[in-house]
C-alpha atoms as a PDB file:
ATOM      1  CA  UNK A   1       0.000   0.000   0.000  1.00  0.00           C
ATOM      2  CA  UNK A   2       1.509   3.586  -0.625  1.00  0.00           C
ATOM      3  CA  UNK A   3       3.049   5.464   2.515  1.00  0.00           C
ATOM      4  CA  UNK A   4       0.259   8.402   1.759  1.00  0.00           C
ATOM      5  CA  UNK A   5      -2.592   6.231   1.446  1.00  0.00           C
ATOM      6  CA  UNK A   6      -1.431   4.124   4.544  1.00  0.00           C
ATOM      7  CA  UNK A   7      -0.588   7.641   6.421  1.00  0.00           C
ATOM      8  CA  UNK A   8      -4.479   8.723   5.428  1.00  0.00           C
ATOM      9  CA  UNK A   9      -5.691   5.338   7.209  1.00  0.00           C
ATOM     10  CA  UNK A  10      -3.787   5.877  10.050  1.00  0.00           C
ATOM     11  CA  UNK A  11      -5.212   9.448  10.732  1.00  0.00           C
ATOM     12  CA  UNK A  12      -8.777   8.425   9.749  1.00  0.00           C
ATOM     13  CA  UNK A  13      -8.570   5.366  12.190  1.00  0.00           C
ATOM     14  CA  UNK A  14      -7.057   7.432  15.092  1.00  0.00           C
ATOM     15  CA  UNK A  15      -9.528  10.482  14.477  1.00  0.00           C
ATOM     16  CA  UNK A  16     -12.318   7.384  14.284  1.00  0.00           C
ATOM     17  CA  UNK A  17     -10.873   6.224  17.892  1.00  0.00           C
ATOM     18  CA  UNK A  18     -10.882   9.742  19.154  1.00  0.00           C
ATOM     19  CA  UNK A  19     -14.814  10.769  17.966  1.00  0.00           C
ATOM     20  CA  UNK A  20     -16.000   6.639  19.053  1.00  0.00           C
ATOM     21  CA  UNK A  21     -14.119   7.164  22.816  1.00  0.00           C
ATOM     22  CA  UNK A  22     -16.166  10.470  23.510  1.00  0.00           C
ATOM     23  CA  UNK A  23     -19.127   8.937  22.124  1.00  0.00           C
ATOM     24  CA  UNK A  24     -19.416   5.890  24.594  1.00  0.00           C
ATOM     25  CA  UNK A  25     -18.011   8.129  27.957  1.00  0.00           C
ATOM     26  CA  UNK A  26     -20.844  10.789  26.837  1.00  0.00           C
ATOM     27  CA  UNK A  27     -23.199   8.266  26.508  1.00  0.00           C
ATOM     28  CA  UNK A  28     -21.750   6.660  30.064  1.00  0.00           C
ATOM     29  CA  UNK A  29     -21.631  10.173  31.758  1.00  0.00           C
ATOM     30  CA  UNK A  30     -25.736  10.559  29.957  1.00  0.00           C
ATOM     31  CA  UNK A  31     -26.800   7.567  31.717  1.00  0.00           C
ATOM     32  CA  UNK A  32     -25.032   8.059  34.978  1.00  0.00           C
ATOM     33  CA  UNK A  33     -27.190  11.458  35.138  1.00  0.00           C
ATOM     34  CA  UNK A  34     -30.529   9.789  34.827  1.00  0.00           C
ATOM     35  CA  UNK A  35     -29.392   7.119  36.846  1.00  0.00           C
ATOM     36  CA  UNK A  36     -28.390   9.401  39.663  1.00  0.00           C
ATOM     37  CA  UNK A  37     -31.975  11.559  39.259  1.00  0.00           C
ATOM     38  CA  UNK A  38     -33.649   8.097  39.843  1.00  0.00           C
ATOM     39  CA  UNK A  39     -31.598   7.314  43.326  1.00  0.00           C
ATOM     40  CA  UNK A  40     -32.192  10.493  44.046  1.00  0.00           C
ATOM     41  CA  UNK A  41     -35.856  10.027  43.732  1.00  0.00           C
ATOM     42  CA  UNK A  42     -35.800   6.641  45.278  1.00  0.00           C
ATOM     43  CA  UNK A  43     -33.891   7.646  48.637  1.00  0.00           C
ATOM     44  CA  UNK A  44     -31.005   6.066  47.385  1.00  0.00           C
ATOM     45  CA  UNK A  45     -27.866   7.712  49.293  1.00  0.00           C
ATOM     46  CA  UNK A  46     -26.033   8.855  46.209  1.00  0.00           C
ATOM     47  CA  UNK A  47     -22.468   7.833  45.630  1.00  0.00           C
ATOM     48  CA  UNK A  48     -19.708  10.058  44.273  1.00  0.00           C
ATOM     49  CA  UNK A  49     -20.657  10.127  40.614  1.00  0.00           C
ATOM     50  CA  UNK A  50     -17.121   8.375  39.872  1.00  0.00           C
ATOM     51  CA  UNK A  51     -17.187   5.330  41.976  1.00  0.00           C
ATOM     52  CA  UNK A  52     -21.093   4.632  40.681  1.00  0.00           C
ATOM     53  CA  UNK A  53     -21.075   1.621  39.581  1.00  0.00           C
ATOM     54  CA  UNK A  54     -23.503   0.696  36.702  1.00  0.00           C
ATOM     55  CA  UNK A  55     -23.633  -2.921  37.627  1.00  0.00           C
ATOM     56  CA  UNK A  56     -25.090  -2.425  41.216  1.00  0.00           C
ATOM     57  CA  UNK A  57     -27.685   0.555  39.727  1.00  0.00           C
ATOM     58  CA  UNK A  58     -28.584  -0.033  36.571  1.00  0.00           C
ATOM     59  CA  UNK A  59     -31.526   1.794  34.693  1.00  0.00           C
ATOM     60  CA  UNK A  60     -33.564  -1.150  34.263  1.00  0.00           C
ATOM     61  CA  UNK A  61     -33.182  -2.380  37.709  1.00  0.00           C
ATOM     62  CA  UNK A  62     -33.681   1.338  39.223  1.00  0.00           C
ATOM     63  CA  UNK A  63     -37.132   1.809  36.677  1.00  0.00           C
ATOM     64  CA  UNK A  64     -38.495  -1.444  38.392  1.00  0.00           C
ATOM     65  CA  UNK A  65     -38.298   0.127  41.762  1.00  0.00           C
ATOM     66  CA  UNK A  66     -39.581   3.656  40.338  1.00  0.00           C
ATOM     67  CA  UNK A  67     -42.231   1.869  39.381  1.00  0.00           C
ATOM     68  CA  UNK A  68     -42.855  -0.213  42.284  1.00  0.00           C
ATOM     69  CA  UNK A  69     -42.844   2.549  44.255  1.00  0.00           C
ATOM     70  CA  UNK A  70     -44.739   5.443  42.874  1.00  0.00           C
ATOM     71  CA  UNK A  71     -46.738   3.419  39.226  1.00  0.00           C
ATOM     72  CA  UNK A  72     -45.574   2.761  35.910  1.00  0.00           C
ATOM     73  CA  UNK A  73     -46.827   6.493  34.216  1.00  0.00           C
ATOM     74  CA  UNK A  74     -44.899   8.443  37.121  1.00  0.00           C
ATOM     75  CA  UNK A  75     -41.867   6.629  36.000  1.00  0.00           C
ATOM     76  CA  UNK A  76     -42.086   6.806  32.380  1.00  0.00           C
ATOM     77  CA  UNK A  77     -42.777  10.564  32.729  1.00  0.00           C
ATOM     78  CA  UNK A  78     -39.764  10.796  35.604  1.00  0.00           C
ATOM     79  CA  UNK A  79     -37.563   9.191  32.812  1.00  0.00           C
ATOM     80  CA  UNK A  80     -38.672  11.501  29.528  1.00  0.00           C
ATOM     81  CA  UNK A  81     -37.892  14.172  31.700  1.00  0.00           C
ATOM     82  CA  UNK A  82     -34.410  13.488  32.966  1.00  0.00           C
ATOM     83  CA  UNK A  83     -33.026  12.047  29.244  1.00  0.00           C
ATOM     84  CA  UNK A  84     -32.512  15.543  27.962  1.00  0.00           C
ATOM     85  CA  UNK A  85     -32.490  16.497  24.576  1.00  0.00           C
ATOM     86  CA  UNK A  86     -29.601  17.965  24.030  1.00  0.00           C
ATOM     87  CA  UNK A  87     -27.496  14.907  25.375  1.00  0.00           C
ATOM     88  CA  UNK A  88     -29.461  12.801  22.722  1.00  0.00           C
ATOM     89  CA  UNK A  89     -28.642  15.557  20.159  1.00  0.00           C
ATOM     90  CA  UNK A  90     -24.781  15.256  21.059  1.00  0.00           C
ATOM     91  CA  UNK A  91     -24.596  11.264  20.911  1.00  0.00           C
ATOM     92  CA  UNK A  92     -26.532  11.621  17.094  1.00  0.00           C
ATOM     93  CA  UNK A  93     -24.198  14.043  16.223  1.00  0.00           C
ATOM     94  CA  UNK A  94     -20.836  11.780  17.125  1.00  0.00           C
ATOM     95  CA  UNK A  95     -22.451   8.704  15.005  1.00  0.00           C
ATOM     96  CA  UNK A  96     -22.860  10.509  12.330  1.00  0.00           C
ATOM     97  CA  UNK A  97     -19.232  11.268  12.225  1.00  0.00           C
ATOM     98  CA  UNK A  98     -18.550   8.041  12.882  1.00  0.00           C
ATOM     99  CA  UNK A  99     -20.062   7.110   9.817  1.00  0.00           C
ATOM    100  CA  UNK A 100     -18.725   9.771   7.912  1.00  0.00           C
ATOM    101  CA  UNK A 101     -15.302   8.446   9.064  1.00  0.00           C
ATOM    102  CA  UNK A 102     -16.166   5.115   8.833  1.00  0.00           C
ATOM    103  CA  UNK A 103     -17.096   5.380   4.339  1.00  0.00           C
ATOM    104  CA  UNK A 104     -13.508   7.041   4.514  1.00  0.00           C
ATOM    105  CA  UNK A 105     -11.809   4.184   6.277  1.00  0.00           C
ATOM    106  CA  UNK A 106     -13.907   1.558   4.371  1.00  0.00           C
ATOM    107  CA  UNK A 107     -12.525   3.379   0.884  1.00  0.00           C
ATOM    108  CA  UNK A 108      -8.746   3.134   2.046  1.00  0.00           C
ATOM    109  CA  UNK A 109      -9.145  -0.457   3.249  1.00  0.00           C
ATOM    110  CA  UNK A 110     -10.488  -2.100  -0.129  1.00  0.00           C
ATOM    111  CA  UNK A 111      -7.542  -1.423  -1.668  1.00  0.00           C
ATOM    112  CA  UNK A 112      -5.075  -2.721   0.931  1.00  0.00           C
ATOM    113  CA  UNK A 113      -2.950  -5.962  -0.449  1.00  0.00           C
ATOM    114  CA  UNK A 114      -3.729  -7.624   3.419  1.00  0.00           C
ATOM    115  CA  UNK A 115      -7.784  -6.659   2.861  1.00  0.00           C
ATOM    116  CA  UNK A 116      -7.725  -8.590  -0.393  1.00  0.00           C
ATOM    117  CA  UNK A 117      -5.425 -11.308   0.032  1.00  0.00           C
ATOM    118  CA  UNK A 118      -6.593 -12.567   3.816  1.00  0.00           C
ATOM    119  CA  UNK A 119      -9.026 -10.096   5.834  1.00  0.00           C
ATOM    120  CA  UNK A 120     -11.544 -10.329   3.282  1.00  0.00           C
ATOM    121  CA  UNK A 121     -12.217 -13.452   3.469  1.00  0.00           C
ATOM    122  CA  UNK A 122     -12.379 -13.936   7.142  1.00  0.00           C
ATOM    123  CA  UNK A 123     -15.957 -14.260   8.398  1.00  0.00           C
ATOM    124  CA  UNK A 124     -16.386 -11.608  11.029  1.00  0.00           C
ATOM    125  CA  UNK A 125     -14.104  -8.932   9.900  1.00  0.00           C
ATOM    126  CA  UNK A 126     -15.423  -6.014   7.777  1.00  0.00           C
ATOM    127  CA  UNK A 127     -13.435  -3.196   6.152  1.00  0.00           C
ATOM    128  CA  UNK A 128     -13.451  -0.713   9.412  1.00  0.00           C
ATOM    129  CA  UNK A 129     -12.738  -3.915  11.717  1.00  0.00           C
ATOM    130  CA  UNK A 130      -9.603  -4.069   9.145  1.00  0.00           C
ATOM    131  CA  UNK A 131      -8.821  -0.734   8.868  1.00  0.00           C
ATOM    132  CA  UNK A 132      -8.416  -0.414  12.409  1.00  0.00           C
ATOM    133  CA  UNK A 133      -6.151  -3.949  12.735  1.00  0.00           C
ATOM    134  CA  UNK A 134      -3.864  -2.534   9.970  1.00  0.00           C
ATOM    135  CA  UNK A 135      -3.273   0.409  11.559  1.00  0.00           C
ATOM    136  CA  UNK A 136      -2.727  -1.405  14.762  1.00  0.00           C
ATOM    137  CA  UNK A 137       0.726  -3.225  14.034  1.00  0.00           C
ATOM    138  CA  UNK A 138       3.650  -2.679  12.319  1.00  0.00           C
ATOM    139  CA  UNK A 139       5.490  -5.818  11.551  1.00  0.00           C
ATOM    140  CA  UNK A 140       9.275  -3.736  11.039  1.00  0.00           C
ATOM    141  CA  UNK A 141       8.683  -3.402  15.150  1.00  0.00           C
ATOM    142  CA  UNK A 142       7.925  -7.307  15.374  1.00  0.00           C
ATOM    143  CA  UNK A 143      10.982  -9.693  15.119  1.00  0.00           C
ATOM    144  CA  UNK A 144       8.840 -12.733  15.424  1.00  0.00           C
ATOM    145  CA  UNK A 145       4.829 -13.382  14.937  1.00  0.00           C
ATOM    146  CA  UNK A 146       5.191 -14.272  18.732  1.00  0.00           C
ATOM    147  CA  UNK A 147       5.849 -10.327  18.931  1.00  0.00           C
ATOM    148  CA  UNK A 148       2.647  -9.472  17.598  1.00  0.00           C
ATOM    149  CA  UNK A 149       0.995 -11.847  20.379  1.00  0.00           C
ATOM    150  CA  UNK A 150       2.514  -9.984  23.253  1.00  0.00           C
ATOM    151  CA  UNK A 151       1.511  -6.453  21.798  1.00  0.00           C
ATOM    152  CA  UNK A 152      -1.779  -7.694  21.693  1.00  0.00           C
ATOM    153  CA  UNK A 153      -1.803  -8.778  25.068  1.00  0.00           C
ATOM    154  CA  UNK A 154      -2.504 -12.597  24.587  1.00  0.00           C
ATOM    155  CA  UNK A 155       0.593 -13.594  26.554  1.00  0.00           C
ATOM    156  CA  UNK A 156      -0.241 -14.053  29.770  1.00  0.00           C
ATOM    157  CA  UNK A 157       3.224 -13.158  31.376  1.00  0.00           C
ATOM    158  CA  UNK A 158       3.352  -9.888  28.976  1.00  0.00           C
ATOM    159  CA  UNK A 159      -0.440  -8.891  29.782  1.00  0.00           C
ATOM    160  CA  UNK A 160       0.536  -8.123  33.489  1.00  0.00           C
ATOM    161  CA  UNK A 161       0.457  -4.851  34.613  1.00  0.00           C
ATOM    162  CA  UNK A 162       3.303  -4.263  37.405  1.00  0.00           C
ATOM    163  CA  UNK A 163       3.694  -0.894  39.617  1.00  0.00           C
ATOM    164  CA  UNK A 164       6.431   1.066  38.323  1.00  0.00           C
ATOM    165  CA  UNK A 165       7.148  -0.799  35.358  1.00  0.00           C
ATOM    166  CA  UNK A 166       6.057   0.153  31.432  1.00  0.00           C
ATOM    167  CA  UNK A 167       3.244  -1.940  30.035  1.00  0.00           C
ATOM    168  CA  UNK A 168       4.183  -4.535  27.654  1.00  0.00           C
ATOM    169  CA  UNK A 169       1.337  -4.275  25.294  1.00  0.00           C
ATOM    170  CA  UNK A 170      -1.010  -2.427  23.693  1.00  0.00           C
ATOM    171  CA  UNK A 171      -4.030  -1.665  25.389  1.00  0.00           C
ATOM    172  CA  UNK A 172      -5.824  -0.657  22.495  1.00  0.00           C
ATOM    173  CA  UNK A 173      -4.892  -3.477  20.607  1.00  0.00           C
ATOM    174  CA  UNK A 174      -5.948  -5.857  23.413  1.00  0.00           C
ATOM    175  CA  UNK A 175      -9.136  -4.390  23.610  1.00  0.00           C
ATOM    176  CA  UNK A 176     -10.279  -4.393  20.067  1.00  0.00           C
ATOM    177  CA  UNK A 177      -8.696  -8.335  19.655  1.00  0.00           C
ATOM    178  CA  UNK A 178     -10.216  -9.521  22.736  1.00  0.00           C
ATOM    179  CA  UNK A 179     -13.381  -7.674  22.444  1.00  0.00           C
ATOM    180  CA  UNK A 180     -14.962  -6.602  19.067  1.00  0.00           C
ATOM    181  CA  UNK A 181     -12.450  -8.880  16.549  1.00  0.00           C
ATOM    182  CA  UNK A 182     -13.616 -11.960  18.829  1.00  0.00           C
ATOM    183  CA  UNK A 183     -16.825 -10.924  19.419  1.00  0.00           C
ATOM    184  CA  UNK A 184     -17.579 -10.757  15.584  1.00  0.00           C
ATOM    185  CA  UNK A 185     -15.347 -13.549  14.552  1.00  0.00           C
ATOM    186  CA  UNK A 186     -18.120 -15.479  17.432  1.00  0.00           C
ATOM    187  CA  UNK A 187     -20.727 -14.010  15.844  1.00  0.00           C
ATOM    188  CA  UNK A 188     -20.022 -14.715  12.051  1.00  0.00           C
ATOM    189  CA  UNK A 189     -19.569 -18.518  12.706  1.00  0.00           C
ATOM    190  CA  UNK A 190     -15.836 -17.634  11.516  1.00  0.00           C
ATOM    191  CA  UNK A 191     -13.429 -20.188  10.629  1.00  0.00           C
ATOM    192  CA  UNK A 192     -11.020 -18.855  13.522  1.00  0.00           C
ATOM    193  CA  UNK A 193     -13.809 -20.434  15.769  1.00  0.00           C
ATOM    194  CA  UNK A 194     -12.460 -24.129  14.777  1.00  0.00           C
ATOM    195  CA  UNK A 195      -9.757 -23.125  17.999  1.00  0.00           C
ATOM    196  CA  UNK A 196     -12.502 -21.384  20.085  1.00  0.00           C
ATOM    197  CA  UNK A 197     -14.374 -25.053  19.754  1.00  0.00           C
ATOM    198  CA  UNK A 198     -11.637 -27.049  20.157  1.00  0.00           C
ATOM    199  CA  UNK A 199     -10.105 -25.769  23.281  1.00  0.00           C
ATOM    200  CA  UNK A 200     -13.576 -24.913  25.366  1.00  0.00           C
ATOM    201  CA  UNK A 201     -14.260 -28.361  27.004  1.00  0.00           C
ATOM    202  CA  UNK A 202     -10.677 -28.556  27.641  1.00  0.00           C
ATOM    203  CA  UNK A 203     -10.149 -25.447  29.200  1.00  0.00           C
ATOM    204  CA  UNK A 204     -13.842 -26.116  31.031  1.00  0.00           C
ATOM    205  CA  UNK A 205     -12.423 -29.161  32.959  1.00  0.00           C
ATOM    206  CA  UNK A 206      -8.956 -26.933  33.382  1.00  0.00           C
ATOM    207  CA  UNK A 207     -10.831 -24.696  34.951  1.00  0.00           C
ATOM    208  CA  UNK A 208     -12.976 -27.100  37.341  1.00  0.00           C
ATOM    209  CA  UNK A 209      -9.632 -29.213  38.049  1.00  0.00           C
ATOM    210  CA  UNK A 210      -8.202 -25.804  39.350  1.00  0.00           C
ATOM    211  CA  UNK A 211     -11.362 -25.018  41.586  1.00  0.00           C
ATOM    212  CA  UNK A 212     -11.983 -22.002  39.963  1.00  0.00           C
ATOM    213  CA  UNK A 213     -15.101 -19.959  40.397  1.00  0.00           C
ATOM    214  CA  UNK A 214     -17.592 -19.402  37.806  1.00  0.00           C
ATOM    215  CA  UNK A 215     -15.958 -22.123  34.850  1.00  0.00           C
ATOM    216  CA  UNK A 216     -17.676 -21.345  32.188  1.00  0.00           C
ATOM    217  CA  UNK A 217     -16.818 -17.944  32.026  1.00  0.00           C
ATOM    218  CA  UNK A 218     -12.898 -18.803  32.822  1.00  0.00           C
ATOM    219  CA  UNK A 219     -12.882 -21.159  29.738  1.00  0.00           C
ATOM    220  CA  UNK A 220     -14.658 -19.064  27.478  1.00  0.00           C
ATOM    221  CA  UNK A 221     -12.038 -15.969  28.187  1.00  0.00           C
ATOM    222  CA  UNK A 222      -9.569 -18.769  27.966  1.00  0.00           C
ATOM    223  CA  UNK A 223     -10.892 -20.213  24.446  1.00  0.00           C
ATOM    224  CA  UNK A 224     -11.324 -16.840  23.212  1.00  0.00           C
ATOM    225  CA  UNK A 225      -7.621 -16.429  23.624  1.00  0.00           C
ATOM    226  CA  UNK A 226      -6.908 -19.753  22.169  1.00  0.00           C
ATOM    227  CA  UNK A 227      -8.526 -18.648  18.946  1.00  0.00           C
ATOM    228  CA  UNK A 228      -6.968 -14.989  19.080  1.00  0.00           C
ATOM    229  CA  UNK A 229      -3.255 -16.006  19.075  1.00  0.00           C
ATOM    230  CA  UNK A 230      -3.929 -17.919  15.750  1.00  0.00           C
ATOM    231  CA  UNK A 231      -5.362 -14.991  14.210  1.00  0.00           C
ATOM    232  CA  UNK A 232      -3.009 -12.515  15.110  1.00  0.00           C
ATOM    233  CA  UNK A 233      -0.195 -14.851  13.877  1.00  0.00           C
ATOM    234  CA  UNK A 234      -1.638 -15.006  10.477  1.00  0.00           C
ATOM    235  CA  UNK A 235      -2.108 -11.641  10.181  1.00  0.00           C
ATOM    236  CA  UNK A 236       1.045 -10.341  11.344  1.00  0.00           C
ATOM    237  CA  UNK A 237       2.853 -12.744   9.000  1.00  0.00           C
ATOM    238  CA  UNK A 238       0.282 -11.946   6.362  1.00  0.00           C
ATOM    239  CA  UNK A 239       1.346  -7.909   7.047  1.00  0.00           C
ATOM    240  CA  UNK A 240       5.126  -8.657   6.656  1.00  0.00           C
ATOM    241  CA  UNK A 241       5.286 -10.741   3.294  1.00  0.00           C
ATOM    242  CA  UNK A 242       3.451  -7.830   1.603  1.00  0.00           C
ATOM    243  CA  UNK A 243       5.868  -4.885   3.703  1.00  0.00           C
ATOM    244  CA  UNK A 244       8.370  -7.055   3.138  1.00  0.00           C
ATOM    245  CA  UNK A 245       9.827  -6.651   6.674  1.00  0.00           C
ATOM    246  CA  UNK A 246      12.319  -8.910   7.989  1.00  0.00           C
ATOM    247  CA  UNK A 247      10.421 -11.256  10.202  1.00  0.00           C
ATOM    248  CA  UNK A 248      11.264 -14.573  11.118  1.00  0.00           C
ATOM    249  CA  UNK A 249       8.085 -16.866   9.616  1.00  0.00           C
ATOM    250  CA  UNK A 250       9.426 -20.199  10.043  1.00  0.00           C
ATOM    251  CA  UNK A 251       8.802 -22.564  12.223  1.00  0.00           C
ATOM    252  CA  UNK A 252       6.750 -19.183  13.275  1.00  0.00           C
ATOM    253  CA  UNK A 253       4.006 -21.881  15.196  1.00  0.00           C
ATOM    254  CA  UNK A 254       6.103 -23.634  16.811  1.00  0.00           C
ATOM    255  CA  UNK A 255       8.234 -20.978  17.898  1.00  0.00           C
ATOM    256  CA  UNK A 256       5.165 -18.917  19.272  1.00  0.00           C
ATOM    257  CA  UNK A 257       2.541 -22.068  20.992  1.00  0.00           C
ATOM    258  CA  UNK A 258       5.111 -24.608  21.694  1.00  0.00           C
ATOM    259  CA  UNK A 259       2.668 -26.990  19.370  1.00  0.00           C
ATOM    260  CA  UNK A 260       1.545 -27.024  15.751  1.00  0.00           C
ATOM    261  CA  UNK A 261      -1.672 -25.272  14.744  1.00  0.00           C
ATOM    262  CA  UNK A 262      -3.696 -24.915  11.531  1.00  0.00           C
ATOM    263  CA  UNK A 263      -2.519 -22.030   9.062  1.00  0.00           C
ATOM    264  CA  UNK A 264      -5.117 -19.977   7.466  1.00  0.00           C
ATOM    265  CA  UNK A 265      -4.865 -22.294   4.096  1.00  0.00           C
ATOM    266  CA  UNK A 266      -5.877 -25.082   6.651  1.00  0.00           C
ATOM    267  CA  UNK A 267      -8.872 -23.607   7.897  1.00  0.00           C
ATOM    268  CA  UNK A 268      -9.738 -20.940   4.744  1.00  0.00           C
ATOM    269  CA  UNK A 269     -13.070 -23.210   3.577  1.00  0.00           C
ATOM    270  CA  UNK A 270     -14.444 -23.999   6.784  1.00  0.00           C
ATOM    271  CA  UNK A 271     -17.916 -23.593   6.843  1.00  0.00           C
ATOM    272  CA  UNK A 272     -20.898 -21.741   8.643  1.00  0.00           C
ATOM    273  CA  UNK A 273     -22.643 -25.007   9.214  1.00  0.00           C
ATOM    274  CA  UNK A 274     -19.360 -27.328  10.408  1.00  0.00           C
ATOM    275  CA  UNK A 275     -18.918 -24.569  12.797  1.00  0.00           C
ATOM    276  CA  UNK A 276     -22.305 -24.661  14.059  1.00  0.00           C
ATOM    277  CA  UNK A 277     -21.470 -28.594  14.643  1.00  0.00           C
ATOM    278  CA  UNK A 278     -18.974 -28.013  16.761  1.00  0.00           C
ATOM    279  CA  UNK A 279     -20.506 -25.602  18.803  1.00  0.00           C
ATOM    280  CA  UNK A 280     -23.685 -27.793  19.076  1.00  0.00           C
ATOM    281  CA  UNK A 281     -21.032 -30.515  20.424  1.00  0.00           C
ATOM    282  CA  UNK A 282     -19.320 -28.702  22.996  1.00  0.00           C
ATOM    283  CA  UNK A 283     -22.823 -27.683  24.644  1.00  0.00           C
ATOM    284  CA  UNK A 284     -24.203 -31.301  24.778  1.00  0.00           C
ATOM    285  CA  UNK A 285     -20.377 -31.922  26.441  1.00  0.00           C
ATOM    286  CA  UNK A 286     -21.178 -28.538  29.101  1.00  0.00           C
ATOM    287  CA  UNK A 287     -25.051 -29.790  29.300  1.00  0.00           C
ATOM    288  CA  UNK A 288     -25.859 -25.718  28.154  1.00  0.00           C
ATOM    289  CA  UNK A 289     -26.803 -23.583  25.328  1.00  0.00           C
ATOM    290  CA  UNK A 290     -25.327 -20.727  27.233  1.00  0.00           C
ATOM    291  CA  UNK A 291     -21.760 -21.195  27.280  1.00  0.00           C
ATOM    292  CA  UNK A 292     -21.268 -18.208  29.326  1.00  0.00           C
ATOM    293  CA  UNK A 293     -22.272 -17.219  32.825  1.00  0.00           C
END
């Protein structure tokens, strides 16, 4: 990809990051207001606004004892009243420049070498999803794919955060890998999900061996994982063959799990449906069709 065009996705992703961050803590900071108006109504000794936690209040849960308390039209009416306008107004006005930003980013992405040669053709990963992975790592900074796992904060030993020491990964990257690439790769029925599959029952009896609380949440952060490191491998090899930066590739899987996995050629023409058989396997094996608490 040129250095201007790649330059021009780079500030489009980062100005995309900027407007989507102020977005969500607007949103947050929206909702804490009405929430607050509500205890306040209630009785409800209010907390510094800061350490409010939206788990313990919630809007639903504070709307059931509105209307418990004083009838179901005094709430609704409390509720129009307190949501403000103007904060809707603001929140409308940051999507749409999200999506004005996002047809930008889209435009640069469809004509990146990694889009059309790999990313495309991963279920679960759409041009802004890509746009913002590309821009994520640079493979001249990564000696080994194993480098590109650590910046992403899938190695357990480089994901801790230690007083007085530098953190060894990105926390952006971590977030968007471990939350909206697996998320949507989940969703989509991807072919990454072959290593989600795989490694849930395992890591479910891990997890109960170890007497760990709540198991099926431990082994589905711990699946995710197993399916992330793959994916971030490929890509960050995929990244430096067209860059053409000087990373070590071979015996790249070995080097970075300790064991041999699938490469993307492997797993390229997996389908929806032999997904959807392994998932239907692994809850008859966890007797649930929730596999997360």
């Amino acid at each position: 990809m040129e250095k201007e065009r790649l330059k021009r996705l780079k500030r489009l992703v980062n100005v995309f990051w900027d407007i989507q961050d102020l977005r969500i803590a607007s949103q947050n900071r929206f909702s804490s207001y009405v929430r607050l108006d509500m205890m306040e109504a209630l009785g409800i000794e209010l907390p510094k606004e800061k350490s409010l936690k939206k788990k313990e209040y919630t809007e639903d849960k504070l709307r059931k004892m509105m209307i418990e308390k004083f009838g179901l039209e005094y709430t609704e009416k409390f509720i129009e009243k307190h949501k403000e306008p103007i904060y809707e107004n603001i929140v409308n006005q940051l999507e749409a420049i999200e999506s004005m930003l996002e047809k930008e980013i889209k435009y640069e992405v469809s004509d990146h070498p990694v889009w059309k040669i790999f990313l495309k053709d991963v279920r679960g990963i759409g041009e802004v999803l890509a746009g913002q992975l590309l821009v994520l790592f640079d493979p001249f900074k990564a000696e080994y794919p194993s480098s590109f796992i650590k910046y992403a904060g899938l190695d357990p030993e480089g994901a801790k955060r230690e007083r007085g020491h530098s953190l060894g990964y990105n926390p952006r990257a971590k977030g968007i890998i471990l939350g909206r690439v697996a998320t949507s790769l989940l969703k989509a029925k991807s072919q990454y999900c072959v290593f989600y599959y795989e490694n849930r029952v395992k890591e479910y009896k891990k997890a109960l061996e170890q007497g760990l609380k709540a198991p099926l949440a431990v082994s589905h952060r711990r699946a995710i994982r197993k399916m992330m490191k793959p994916f971030v491998c490929h890509l960050g090899v995929c990244l430096a063959e067209v860059e053409k930066a000087p990373i070590r590739k071979s015996p790249y899987v070995e080097e970075v799990l300790g064991h041999k996995i699938l490469a993307w050629k492997d797993i390229k023409d997996i389908t929806k449906k032999e997904i959807e058989v392994m998932k239907g396997n692994v809850e008859r094996q966890l007797g649930t069709k929730s596999l997360v608490e």
